[in-house]
N, C-alpha and C. Protein backbone atom coordinates (compact mmCIF):
# COMPACT_ATOMS: atom_id res chain seq x y z
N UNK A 1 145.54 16.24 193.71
CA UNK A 1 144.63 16.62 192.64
C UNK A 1 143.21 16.64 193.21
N UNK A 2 142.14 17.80 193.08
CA UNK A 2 141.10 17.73 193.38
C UNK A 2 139.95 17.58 192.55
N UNK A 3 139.65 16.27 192.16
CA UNK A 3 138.54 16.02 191.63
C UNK A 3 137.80 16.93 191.36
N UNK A 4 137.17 17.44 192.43
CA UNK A 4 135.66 18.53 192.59
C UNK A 4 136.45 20.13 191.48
N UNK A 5 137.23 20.37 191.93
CA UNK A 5 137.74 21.69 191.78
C UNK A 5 138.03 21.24 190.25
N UNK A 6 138.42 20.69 189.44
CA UNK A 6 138.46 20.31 187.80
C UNK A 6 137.28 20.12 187.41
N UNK A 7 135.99 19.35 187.76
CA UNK A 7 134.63 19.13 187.47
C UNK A 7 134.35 20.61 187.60
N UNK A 8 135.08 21.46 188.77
CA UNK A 8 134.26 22.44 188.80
C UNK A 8 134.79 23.61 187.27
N UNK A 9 135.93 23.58 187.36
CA UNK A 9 136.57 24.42 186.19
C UNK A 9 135.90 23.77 184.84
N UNK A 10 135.60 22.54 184.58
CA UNK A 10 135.02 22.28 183.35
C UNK A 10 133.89 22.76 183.44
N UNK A 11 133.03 22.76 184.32
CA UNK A 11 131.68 23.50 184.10
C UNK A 11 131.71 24.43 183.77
N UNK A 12 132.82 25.53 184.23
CA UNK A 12 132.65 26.52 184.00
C UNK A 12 132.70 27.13 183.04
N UNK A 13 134.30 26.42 182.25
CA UNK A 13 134.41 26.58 180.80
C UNK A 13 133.56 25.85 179.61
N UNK A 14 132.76 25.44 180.13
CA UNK A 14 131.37 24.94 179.17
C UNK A 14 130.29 26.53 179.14
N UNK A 15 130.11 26.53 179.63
CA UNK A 15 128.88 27.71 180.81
C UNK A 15 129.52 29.21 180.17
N UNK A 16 130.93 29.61 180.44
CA UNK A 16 131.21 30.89 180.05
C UNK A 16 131.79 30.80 178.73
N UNK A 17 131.86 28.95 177.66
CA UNK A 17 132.13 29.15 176.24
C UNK A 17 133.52 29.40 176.00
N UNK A 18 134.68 29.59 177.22
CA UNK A 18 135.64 29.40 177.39
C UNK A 18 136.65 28.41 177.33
N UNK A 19 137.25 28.08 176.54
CA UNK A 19 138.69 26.86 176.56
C UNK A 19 139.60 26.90 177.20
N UNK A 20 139.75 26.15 178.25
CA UNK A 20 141.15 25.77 178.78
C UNK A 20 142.03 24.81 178.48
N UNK A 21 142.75 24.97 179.11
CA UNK A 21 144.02 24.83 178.41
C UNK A 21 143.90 23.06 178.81
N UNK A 22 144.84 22.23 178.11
CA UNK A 22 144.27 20.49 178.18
C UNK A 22 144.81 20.20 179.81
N UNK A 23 144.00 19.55 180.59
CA UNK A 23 144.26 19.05 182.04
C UNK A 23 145.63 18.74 182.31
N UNK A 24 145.87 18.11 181.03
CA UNK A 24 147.16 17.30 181.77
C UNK A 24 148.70 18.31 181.43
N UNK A 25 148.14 18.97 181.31
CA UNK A 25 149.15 20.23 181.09
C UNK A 25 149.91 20.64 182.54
N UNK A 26 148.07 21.28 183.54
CA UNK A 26 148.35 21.21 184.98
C UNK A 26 148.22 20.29 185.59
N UNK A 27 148.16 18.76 185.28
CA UNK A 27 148.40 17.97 186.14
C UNK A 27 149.04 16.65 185.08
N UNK A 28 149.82 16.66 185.51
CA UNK A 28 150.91 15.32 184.79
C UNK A 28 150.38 14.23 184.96
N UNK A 29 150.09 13.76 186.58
CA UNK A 29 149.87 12.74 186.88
C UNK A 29 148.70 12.11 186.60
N UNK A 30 147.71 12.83 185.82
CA UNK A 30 146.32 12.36 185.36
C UNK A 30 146.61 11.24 184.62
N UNK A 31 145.41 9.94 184.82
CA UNK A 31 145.22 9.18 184.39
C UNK A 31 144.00 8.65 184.37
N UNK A 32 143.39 7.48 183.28
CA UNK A 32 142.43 7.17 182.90
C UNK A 32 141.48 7.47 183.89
N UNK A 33 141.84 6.56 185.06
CA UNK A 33 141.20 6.48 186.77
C UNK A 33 140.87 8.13 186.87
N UNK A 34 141.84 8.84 186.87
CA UNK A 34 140.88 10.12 187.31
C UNK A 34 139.89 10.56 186.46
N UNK A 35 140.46 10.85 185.39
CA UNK A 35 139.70 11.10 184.11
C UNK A 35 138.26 10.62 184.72
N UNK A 36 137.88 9.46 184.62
CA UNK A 36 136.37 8.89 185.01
C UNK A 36 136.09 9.88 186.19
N UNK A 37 137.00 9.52 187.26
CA UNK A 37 136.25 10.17 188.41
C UNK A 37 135.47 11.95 187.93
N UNK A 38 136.94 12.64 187.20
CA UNK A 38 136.28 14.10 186.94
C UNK A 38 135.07 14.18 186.37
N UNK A 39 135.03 13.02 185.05
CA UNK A 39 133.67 13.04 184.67
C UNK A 39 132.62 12.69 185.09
N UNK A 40 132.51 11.64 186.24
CA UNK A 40 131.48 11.53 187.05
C UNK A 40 131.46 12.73 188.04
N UNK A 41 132.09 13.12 188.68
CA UNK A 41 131.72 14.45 189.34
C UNK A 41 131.13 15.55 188.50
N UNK A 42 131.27 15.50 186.99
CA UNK A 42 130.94 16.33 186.40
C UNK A 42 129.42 16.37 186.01
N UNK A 43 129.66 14.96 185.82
CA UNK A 43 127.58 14.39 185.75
C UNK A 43 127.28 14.74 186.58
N UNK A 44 127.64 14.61 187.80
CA UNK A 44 126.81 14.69 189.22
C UNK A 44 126.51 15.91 189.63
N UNK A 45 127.05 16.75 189.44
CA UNK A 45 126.76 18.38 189.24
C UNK A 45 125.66 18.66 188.73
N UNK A 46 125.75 18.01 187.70
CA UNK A 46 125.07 18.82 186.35
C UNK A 46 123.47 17.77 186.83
N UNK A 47 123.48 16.81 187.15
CA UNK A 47 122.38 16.23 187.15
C UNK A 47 121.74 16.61 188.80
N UNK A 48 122.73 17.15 189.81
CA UNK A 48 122.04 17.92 190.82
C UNK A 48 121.16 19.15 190.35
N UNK A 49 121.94 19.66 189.22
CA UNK A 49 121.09 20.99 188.95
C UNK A 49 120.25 21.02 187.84
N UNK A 50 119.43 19.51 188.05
CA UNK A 50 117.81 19.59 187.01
C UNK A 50 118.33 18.43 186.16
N UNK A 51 119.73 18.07 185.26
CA UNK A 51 119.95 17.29 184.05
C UNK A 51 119.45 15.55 184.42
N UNK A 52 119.13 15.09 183.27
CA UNK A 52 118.96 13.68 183.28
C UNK A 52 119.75 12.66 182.61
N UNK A 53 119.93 11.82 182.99
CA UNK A 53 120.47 10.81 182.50
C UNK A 53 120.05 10.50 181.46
N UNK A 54 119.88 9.81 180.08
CA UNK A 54 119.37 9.35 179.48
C UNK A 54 119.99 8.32 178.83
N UNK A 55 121.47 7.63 178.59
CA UNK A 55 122.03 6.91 178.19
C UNK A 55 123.33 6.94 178.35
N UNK A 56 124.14 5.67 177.98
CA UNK A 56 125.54 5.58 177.75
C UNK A 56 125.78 5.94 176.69
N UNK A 57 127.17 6.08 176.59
CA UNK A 57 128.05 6.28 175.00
C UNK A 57 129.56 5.42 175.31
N UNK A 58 129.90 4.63 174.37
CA UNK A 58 131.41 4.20 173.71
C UNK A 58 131.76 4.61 173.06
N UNK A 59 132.74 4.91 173.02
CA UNK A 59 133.70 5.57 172.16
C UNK A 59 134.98 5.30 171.41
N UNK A 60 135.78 5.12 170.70
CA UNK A 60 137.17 4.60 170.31
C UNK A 60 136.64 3.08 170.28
N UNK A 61 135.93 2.87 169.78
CA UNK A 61 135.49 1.49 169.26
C UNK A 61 136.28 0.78 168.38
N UNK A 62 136.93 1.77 167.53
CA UNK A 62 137.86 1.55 165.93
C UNK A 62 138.96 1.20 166.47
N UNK A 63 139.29 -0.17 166.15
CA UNK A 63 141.01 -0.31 166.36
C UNK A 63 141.67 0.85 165.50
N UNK A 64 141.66 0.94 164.46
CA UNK A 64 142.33 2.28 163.74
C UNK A 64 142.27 3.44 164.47
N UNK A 65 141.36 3.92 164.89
CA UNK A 65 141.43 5.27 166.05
C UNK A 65 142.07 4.91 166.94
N UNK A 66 141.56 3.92 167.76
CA UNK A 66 142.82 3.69 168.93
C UNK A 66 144.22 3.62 168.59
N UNK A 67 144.76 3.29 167.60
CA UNK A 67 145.99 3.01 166.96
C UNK A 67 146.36 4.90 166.93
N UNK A 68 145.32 5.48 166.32
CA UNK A 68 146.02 6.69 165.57
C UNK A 68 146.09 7.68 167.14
N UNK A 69 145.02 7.18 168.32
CA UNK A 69 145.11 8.46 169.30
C UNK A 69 146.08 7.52 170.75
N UNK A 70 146.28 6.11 170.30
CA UNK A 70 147.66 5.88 170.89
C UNK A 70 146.97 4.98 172.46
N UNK A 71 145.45 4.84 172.08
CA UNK A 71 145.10 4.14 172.92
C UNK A 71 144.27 2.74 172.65
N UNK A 72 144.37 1.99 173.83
CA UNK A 72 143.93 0.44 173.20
C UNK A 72 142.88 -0.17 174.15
N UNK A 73 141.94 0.68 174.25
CA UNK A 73 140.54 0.50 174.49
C UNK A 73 139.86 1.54 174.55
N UNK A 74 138.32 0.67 174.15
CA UNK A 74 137.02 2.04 174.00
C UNK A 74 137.06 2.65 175.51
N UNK A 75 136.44 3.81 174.97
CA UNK A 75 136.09 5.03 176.66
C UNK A 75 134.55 4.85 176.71
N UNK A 76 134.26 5.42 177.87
CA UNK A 76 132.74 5.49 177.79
C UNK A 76 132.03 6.87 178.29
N UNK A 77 131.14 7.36 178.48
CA UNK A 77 130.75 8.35 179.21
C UNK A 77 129.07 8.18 178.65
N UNK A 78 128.85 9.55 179.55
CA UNK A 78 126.84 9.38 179.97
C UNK A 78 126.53 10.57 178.61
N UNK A 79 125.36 10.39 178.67
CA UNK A 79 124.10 11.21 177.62
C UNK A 79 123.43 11.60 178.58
N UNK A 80 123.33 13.15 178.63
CA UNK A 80 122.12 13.87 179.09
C UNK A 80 121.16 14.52 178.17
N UNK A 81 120.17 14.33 178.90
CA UNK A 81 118.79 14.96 178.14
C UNK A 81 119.68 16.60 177.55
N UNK A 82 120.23 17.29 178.75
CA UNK A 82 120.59 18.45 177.62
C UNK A 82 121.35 18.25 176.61
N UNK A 83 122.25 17.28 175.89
CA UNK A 83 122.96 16.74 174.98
C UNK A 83 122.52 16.52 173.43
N UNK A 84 120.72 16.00 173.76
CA UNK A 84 119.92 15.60 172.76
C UNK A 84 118.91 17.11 172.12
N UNK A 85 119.19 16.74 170.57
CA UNK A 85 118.80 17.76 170.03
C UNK A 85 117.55 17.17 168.80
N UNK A 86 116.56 18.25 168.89
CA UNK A 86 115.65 17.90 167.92
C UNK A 86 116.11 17.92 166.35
N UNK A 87 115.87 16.43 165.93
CA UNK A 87 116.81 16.06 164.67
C UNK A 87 116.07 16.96 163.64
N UNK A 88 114.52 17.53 164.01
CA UNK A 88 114.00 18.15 162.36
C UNK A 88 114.16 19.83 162.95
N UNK A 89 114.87 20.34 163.90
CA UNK A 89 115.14 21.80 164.03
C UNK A 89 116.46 21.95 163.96
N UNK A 90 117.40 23.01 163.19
CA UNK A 90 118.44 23.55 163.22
C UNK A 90 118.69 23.37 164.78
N UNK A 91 120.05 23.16 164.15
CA UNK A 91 121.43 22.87 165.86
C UNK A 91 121.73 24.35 165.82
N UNK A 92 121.32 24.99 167.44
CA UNK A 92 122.12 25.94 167.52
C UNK A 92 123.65 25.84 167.58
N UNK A 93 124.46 27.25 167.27
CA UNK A 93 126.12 26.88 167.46
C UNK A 93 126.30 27.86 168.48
N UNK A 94 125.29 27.97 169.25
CA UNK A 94 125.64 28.75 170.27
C UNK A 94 126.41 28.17 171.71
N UNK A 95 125.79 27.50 171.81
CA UNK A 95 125.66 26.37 173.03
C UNK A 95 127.34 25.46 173.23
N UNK A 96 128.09 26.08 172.07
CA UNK A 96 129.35 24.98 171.89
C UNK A 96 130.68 26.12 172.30
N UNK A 97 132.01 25.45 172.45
CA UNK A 97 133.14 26.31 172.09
C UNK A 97 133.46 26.03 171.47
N UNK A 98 133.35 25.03 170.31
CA UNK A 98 134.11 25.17 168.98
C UNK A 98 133.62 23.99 168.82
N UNK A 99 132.47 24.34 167.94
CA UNK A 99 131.20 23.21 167.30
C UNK A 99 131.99 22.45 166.38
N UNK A 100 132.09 20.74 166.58
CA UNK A 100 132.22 19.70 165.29
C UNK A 100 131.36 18.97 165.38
N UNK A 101 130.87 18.31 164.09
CA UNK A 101 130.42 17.47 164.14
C UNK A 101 131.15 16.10 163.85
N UNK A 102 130.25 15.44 165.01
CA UNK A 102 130.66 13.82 164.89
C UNK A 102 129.62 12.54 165.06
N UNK A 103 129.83 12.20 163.65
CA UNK A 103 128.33 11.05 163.80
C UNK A 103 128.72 9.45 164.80
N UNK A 104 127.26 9.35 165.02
CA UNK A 104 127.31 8.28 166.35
C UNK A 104 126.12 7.85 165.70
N UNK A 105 125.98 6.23 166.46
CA UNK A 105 125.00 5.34 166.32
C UNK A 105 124.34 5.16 167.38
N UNK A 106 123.28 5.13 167.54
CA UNK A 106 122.51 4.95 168.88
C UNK A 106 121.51 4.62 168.83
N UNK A 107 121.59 3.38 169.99
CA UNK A 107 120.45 2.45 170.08
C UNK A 107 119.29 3.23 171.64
N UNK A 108 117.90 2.96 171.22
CA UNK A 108 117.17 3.22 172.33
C UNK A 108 116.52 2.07 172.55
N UNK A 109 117.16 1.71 174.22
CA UNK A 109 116.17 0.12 174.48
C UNK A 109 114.91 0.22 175.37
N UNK A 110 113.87 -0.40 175.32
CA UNK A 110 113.09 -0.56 176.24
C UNK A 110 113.00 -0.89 177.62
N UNK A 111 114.31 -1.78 177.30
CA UNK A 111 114.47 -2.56 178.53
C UNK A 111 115.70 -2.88 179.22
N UNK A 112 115.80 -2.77 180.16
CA UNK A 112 117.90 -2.64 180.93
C UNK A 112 118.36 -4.00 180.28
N UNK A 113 119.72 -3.70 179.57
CA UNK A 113 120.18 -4.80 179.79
C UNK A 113 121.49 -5.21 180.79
N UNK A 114 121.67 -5.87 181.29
CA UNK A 114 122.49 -6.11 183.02
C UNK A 114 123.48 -7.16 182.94
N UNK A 115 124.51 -7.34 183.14
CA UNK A 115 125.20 -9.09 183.73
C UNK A 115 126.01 -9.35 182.38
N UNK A 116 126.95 -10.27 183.10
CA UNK A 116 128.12 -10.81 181.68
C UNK A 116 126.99 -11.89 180.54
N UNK A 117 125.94 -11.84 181.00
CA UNK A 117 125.47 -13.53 180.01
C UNK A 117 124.53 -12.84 179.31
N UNK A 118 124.29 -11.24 178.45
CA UNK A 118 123.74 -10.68 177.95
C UNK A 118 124.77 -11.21 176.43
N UNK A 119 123.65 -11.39 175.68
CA UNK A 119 123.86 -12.12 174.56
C UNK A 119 123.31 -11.28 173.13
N UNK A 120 123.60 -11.24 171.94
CA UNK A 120 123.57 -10.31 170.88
C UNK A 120 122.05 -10.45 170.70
N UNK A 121 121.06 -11.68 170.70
CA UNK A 121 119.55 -11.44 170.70
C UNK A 121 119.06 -10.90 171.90
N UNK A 122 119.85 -10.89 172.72
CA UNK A 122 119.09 -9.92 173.94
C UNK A 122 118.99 -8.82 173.62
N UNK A 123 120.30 -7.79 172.99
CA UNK A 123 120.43 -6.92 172.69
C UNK A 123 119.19 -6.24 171.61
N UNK A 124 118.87 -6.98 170.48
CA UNK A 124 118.08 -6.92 169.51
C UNK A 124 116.84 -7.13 169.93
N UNK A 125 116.45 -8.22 171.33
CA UNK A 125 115.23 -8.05 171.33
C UNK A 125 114.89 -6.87 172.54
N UNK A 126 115.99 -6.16 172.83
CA UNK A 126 115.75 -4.86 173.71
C UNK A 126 115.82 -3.59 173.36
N UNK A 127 116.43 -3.64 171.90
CA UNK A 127 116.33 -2.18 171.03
C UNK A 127 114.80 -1.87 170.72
N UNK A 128 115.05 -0.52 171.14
CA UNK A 128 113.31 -0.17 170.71
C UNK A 128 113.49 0.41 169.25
N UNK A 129 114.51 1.22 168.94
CA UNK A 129 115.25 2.24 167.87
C UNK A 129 116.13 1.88 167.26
């Protein structure tokens, strides 16, 4: 399985608005482990060519979702600056292959937080938002 060459096909089908068909269709053996890797190759692309980092995201937080999509822990992945949209201008639906919406909570901190001994007032006294 080639990492690069799937990062590269997802770009593409982002870019030409095109859907392919689900990964594990052509590759059986995919698992969580790759999964990450494609998506970090996929950041890394995208942030070679100008994008920024701007945050994490969790996901499948809900024991009930995990229950209903058959998995039993949260996922994670990155926020890029191209991701973020001005909340008082209309969302284009251009930019998507098949626009949903899905609401998220998100914190903006001032300050990194790092290490297992990060504690729930750390958290609170590092939210800026």
């Amino acid at each position: 399985m080639d990492i690069q060459l799937i990062a590269e096909q997802l770009l593409k089908a982002e870019r030409t608005k095109q859907p392919i068909p689900p990964l594990t269709g052509a590759y059986k053996e995919l698992n969580g482990q790759d999964a990450y890797a494609i998506q970090l190759a996929l950041i890394q692309k995208k942030v070679r060519e100008g994008a920024r980092i701007k945050g994490l995201k969790i996901g499948l937080t809900s024991k009930a979702i995990q229950e209903m999509l058959n998995v039993y822990t949260p996922d994670y992945g990155f926020i890029l600056d191209t991701m973020i949209y001005d909340e008082n201008q209309p969302l284009p639906a251009h930019p998507f292959i098949q626009p949903k919406i899905e609401f998220e909570i998100a914190f903006v901190f001032k300050k990194k937080l790092q290490g297992p001994d990060v504690t729930v007032q750390d958290v609170i006294d590092a939210t800026e938002e």
